[in-house]
Protein backbone atom coordinates (compact mmCIF):
# COMPACT_ATOMS: atom_id res chain seq x y z
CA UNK A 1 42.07 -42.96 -77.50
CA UNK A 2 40.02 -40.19 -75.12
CA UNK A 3 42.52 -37.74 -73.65
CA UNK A 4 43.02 -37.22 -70.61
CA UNK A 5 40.78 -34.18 -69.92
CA UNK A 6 37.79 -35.57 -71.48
CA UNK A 7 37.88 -38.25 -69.37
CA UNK A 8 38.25 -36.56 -66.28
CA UNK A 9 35.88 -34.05 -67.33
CA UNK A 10 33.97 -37.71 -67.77
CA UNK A 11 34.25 -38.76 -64.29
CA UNK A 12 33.53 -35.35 -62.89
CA UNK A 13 30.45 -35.31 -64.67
CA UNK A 14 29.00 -38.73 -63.05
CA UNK A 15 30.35 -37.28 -59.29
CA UNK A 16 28.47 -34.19 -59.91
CA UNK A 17 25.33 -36.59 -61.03
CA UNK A 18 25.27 -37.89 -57.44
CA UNK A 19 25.43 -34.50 -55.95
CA UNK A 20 22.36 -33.47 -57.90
CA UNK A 21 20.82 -36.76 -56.44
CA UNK A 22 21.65 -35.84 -52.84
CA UNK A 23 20.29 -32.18 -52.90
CA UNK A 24 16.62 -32.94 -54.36
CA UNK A 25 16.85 -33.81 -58.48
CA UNK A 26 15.78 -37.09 -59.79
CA UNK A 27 18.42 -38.41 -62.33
CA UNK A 28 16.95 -38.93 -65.67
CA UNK A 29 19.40 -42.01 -66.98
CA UNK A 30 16.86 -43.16 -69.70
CA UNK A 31 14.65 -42.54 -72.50
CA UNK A 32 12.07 -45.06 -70.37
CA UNK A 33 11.63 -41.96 -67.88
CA UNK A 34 10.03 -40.11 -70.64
CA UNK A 35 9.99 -41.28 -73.71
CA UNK A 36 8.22 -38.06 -75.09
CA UNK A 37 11.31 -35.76 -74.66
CA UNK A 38 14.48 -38.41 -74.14
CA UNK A 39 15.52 -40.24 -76.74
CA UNK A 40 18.70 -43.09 -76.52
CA UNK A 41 21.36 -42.71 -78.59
CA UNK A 42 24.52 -44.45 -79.59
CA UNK A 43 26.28 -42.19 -78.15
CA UNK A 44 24.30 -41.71 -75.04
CA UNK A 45 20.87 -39.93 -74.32
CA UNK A 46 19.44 -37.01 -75.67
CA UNK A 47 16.95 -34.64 -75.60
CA UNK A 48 14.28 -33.54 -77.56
CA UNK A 49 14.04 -29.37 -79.09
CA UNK A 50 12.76 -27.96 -81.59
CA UNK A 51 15.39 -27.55 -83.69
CA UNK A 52 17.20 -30.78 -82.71
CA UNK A 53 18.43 -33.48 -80.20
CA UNK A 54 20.79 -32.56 -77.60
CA UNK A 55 22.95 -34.55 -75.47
CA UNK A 56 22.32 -34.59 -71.79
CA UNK A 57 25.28 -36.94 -70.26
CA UNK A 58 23.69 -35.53 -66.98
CA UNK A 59 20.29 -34.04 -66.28
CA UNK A 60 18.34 -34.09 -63.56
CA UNK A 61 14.77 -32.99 -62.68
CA UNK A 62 13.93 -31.08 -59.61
CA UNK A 63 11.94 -33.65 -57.28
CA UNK A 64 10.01 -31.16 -55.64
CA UNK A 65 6.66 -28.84 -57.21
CA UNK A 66 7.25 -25.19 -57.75
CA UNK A 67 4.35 -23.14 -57.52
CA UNK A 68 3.22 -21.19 -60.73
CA UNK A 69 6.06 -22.79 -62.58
CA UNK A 70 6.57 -26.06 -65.10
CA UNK A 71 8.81 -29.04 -63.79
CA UNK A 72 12.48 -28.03 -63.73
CA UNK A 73 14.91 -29.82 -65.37
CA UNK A 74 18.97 -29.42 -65.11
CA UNK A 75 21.25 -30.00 -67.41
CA UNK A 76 25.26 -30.40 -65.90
CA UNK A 77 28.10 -30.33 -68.14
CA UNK A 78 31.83 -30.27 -66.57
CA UNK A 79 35.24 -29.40 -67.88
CA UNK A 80 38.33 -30.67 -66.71
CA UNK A 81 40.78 -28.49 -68.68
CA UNK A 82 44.13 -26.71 -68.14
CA UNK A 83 42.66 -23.12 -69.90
CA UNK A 84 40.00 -21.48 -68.33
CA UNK A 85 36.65 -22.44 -70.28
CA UNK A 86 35.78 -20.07 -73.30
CA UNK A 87 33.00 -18.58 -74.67
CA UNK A 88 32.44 -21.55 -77.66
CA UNK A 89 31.33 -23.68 -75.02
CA UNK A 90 28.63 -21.20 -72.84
CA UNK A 91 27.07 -20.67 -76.48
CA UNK A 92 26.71 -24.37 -76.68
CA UNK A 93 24.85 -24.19 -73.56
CA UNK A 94 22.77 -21.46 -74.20
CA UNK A 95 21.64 -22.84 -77.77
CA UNK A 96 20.49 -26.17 -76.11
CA UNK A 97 18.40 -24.36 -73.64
CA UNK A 98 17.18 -22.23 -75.88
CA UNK A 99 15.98 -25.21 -78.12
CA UNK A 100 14.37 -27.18 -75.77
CA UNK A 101 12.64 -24.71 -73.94
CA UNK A 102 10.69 -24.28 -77.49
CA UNK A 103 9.80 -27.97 -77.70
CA UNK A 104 6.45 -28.21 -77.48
CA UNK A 105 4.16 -31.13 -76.85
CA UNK A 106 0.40 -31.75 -78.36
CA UNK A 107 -2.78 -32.31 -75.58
CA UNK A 108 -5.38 -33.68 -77.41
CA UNK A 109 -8.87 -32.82 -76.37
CA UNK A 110 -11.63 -33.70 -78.13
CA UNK A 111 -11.35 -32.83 -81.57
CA UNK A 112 -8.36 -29.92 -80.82
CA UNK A 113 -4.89 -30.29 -80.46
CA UNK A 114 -3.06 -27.67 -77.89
CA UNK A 115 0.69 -27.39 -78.09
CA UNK A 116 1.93 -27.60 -74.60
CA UNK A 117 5.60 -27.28 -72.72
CA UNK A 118 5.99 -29.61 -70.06
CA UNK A 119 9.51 -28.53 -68.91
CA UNK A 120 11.61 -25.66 -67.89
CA UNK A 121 15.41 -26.48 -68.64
CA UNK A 122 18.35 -24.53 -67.30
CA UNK A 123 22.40 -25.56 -67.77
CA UNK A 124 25.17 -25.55 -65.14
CA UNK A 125 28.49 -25.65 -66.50
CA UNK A 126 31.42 -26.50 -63.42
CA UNK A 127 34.96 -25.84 -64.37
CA UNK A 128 38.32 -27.27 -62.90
CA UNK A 129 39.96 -23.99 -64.00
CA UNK A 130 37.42 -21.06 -63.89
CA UNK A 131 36.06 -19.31 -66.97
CA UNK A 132 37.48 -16.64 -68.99
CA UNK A 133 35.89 -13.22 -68.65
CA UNK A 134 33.97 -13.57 -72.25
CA UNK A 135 32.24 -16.74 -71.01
CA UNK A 136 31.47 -15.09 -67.75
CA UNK A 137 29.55 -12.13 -68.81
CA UNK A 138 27.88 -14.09 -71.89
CA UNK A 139 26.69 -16.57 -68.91
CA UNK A 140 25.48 -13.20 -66.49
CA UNK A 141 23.39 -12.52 -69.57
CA UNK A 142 22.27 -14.71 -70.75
CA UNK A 143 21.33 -16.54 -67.18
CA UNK A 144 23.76 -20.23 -67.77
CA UNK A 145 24.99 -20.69 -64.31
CA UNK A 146 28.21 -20.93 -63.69
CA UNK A 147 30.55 -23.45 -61.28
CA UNK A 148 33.87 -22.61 -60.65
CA UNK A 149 35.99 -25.42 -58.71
CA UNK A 150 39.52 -24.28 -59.39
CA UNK A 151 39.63 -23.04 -55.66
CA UNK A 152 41.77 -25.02 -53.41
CA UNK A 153 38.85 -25.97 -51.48
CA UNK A 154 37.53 -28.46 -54.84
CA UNK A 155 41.27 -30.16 -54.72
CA UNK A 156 41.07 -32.89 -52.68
CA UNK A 157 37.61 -33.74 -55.15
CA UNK A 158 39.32 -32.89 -58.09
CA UNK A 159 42.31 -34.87 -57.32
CA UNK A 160 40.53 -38.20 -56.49
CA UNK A 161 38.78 -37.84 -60.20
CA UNK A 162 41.90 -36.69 -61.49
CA UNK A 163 43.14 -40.65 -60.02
CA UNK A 164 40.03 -42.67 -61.29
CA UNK A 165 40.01 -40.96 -64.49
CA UNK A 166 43.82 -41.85 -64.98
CA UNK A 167 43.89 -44.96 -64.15
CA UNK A 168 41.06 -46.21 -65.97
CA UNK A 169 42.69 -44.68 -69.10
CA UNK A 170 45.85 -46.46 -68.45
CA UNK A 171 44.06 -49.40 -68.05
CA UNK A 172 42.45 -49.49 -70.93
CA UNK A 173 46.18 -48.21 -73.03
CA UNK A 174 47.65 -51.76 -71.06
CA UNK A 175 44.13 -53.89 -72.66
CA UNK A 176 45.47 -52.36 -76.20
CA UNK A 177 41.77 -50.79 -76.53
CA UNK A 178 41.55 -47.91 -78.85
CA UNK A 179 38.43 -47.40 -78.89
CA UNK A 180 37.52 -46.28 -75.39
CA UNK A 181 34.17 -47.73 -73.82
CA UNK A 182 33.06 -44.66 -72.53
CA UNK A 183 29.50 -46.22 -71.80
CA UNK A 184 30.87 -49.40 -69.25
CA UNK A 185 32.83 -46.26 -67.97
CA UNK A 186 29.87 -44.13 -67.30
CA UNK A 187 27.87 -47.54 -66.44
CA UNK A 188 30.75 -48.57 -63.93
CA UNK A 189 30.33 -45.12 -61.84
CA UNK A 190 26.82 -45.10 -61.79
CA UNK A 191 26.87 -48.26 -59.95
CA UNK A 192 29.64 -46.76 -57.64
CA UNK A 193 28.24 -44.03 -56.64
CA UNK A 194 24.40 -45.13 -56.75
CA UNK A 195 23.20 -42.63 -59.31
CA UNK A 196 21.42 -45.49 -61.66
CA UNK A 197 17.75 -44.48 -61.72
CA UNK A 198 16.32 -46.06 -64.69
CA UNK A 199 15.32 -49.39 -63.27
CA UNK A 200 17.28 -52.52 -63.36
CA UNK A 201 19.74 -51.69 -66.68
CA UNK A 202 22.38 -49.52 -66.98
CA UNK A 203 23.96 -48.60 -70.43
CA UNK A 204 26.70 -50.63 -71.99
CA UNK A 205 29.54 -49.79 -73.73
CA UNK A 206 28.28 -51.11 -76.79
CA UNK A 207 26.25 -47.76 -77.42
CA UNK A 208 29.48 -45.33 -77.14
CA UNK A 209 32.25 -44.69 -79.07
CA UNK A 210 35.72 -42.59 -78.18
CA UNK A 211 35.18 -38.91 -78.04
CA UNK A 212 37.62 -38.57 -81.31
CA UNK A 213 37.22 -41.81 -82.77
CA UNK A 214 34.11 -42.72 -84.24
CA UNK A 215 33.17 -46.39 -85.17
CA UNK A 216 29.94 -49.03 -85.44
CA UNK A 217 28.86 -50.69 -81.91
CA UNK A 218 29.06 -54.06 -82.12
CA UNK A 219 26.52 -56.51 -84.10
CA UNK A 220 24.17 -58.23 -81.56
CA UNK A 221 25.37 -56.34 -78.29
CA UNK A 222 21.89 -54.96 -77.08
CA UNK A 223 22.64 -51.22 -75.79
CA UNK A 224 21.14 -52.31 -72.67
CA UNK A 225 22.22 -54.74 -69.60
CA UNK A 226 21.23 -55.73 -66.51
CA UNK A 227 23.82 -54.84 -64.01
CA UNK A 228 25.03 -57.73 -62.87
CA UNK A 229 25.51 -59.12 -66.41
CA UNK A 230 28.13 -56.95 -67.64
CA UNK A 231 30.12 -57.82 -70.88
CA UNK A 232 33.32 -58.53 -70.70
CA UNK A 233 33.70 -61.59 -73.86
CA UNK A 234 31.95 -60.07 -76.50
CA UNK A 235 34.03 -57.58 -77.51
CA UNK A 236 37.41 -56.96 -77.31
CA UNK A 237 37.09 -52.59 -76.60
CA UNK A 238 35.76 -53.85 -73.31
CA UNK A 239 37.89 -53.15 -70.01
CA UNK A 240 37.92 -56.03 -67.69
CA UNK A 241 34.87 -55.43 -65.53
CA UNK A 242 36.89 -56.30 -62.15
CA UNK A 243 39.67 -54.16 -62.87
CA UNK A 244 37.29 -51.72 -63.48
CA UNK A 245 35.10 -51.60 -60.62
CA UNK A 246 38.20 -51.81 -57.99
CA UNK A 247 39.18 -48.30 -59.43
CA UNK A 248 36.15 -46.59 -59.28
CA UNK A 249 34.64 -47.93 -56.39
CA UNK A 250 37.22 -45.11 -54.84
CA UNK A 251 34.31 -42.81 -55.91
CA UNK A 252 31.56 -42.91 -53.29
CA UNK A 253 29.09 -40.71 -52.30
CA UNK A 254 31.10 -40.73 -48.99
CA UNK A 255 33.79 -38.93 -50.42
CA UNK A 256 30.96 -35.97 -51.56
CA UNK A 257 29.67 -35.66 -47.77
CA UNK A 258 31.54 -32.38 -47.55
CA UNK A 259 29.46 -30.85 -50.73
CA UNK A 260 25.82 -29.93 -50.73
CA UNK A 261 23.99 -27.47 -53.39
CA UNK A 262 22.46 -24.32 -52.61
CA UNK A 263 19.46 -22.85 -54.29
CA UNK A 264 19.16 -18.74 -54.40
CA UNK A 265 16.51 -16.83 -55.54
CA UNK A 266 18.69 -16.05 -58.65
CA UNK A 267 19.37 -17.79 -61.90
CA UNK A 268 22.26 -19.58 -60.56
CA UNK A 269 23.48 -22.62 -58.22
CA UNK A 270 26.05 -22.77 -55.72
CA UNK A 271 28.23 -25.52 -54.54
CA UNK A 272 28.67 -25.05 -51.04
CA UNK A 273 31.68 -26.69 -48.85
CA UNK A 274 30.86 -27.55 -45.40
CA UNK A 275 33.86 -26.99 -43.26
CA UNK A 276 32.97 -29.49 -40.55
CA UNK A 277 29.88 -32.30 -41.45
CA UNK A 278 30.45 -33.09 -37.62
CA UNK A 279 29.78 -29.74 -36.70
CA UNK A 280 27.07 -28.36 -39.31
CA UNK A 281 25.23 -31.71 -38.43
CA UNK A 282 24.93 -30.63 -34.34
CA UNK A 283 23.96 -27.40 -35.41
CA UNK A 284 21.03 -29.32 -37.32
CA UNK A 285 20.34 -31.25 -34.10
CA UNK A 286 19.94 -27.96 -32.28
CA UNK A 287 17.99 -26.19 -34.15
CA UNK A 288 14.92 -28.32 -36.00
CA UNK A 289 13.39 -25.79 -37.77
CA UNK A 290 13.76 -25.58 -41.75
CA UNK A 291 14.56 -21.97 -41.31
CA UNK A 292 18.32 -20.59 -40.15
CA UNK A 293 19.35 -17.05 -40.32
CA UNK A 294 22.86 -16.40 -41.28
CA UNK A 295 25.01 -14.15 -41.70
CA UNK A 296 27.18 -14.07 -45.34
CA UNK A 297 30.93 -12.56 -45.79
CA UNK A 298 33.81 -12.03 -48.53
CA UNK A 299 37.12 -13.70 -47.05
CA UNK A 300 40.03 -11.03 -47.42
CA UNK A 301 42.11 -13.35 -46.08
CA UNK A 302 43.61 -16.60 -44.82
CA UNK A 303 42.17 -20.36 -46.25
CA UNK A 304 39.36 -18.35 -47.22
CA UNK A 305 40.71 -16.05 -49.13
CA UNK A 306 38.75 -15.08 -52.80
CA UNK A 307 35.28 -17.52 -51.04
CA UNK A 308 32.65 -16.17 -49.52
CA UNK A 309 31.71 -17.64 -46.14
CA UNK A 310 27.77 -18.59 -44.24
CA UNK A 311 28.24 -18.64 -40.91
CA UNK A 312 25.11 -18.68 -37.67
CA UNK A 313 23.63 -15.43 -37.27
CA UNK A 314 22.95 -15.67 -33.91
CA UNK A 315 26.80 -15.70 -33.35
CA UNK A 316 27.54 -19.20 -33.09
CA UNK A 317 30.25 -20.89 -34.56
CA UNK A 318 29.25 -24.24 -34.64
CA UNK A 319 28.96 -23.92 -38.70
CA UNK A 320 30.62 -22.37 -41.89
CA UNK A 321 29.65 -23.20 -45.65
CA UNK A 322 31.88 -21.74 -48.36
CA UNK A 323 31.07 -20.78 -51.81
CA UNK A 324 32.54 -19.43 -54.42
CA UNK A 325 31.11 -16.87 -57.13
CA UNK A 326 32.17 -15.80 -60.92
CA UNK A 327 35.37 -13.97 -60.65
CA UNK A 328 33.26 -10.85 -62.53
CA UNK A 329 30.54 -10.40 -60.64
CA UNK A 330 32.56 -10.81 -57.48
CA UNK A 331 34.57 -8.11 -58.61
CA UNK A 332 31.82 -5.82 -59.54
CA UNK A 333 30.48 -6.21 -56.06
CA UNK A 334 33.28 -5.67 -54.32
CA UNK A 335 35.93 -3.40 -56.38
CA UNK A 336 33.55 -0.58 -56.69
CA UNK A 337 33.58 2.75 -54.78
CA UNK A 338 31.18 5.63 -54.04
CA UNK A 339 26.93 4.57 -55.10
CA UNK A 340 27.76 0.92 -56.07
CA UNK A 341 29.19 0.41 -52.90
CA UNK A 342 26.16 -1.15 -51.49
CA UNK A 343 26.04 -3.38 -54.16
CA UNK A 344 27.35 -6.40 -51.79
CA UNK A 345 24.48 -5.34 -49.67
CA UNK A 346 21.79 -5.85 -52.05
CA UNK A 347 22.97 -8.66 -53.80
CA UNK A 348 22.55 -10.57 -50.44
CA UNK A 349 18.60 -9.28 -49.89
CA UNK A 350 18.18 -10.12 -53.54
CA UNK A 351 19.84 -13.06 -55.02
CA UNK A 352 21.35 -14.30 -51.69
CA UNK A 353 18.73 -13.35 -49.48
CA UNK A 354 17.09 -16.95 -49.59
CA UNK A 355 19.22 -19.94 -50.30
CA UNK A 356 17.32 -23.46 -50.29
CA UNK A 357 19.24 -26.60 -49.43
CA UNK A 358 18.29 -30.30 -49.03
CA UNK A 359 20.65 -32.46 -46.68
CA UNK A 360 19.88 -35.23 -44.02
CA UNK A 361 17.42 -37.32 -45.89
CA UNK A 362 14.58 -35.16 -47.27
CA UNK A 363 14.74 -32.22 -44.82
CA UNK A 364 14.59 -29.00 -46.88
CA UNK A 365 16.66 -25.93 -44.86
CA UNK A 366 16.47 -22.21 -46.12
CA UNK A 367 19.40 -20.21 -45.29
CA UNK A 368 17.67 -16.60 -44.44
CA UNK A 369 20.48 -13.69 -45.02
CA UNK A 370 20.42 -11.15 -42.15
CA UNK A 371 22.55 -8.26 -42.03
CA UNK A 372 25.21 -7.29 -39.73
CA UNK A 373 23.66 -4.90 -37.45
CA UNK A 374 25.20 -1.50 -37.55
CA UNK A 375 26.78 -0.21 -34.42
């Protein structure tokens, strides 16, 4: 049977799918989307590299054209663990980017045959509990972006997967299942939360197998279904479909409204909390354009404390986003005396000087950082 963390780390994989959705990726759910570089698995789909396949549970593709640059694709892994995540698993990351960014693809013309790369991946790892300092730095360096969501403003989210990820498991310890369906799991969210892209089928169970216990799928089960059709005779490491759906139909992209993703010109996203959708949606009203200048600060203390808060430049405070950044680069920005101090200063014209959202529909917002004017 799946522990505990894995699944949760399961179900705060497929939330984090829908957030990607709502801030400008296209989900890529099945080899149909591109048969050339995904390939489905038993165990879910993969993609192509040069060395290998790699598993992409979630992966998205940027829905919008970059100038001067190839399609970019996103790759979203999430832990759910009690220790902070280690360095083992930021390799992992870093060796499937590296390998796919090398796959190549051949353009035929005429009688020549060009090697071409369509794509350019990145990874996004999110933690429950932070990263250790190893991890962090490997990650700085080596430009894996880095989530963290152990601050208390993630626990309300984390909780509710926490819920959904529990009882599911203990539903499927009452059905006596011991191999758990991760698949009709995965399927069963997608359909909650509306992240199913790849047409009218969703994966079945019948093409996964428990994270520690491997075993055959099931003779005639196709690793395909439509929706509306799914098993619950054929096979008895199935979890009753309506049992199912009642728990994770508490996951709904309602619950996410407080979450949007921010885009910097850095190598790097950022989850950003709004404090107030009521009052970040007037400011919206107010103010049409797709440009905002803002004003961003460390919180020393109170609710805040450890974030780092957006708030109106022109001194209203109709709106505040929070955000949280690795513990070591926060550190080096801030715990430094004498020439680094203006480090915090330039890190916001550099990496934060720009930061690109998508919310309301398809309206596209750039957060423009403006300094504090000096007195």
């Amino acid at each position: 049977m799946i522990g505990r963390e894995a699944l949760r780390g399961i179900v705060l994989e497929e939330v984090l799918a829908r957030l990607l959705q709502d801030n400008g990726y296209k989900l890529l759910v099945s080899e149909h989307q591109d048969p050339d570089a995904l390939k489905q698995a038993q165990h879910g789909l993969l993609v192509r590299g040069r060395g290998g396949e790699h598993q992409a549970d979630v992966i998205g593709e940027l829905d919008l054209p970059v100038p001067f640059s190839l399609p970019l694709r996103l790759f979203v892994e999430a832990k759910f663990t009690k220790q902070k995540v280690g360095i083992a698993v930021v390799r992992n990351a870093h060796g499937t980017i590296h390998d796919v960014n090398e796959q190549y693809s051949s353009f035929s013309s005429g009688a020549h045959s060009v090697p071409i790369r369509r794509y350019q991946y990145s990874y996004t790892l999110f933690s429950a509990s932070g990263f250790a300092p190893e991890a962090q730095r490997y990650a700085l360096a080596q430009q894996i972006s880095l989530v963290d969501l152990s601050s208390s403003g993630f626990a309300e989210l984390l909780s509710l997967v926490s819920e959904i990820a529990d009882a599911t498991r203990d539903l499927a310890i009452t059905q006596g299942i011991n191999r758990f369906p991760v698949g009709q799991v995965r399927a069963a969210l997608r359909r909650a939360l509306g992240t199913w892209t790849g047409g009218f089928e969703t994966p079945t169970e019948s093409d996964e197998t428990d994270a520690q216990v491997e075993g055959a799928p099931e003779k005639g089960v196709s690793p395909y279904m439509t929706v509306g059709r799914m098993p619950g005779k054929h096979s008895s490491q199935v979890l009753p479909q309506a049992q199912l759906m009642t728990i994770v139909t508490q996951m709904h992209s309602d619950r996410l409204g407080d979450l949007i993703v921010g885009f910097p010109s850095a190598p790097f996203i950022l989850v950003l909390r709004i404090e107030s959708r009521a009052d970040f949606g007037n400011y919206l009203a107010q103010n049409p354009g797709s440009e905002i200048a803002v004003h961003i600060e460390f919180a020393h203390r109170g609710k805040h404390d450890g974030d780092w808060v957006i708030v109106p430049a022109d001194g209203s405070p109709q709106f505040r986003l929070v955000f949280a950044l690795p513990e070591l680069l926060a550190d080096w920005l801030l715990n430094s005396d004498g020439p680094a101090a203006p480090r915090v200063r330039d890190i916001k014209r550099g990496m934060l000087s720009s930061i690109v959202i998508f919310r309301f529909g398809s309206r596209l917002l750039r957060l423009l950082y403006e300094p504090h004017r000096r007195r």
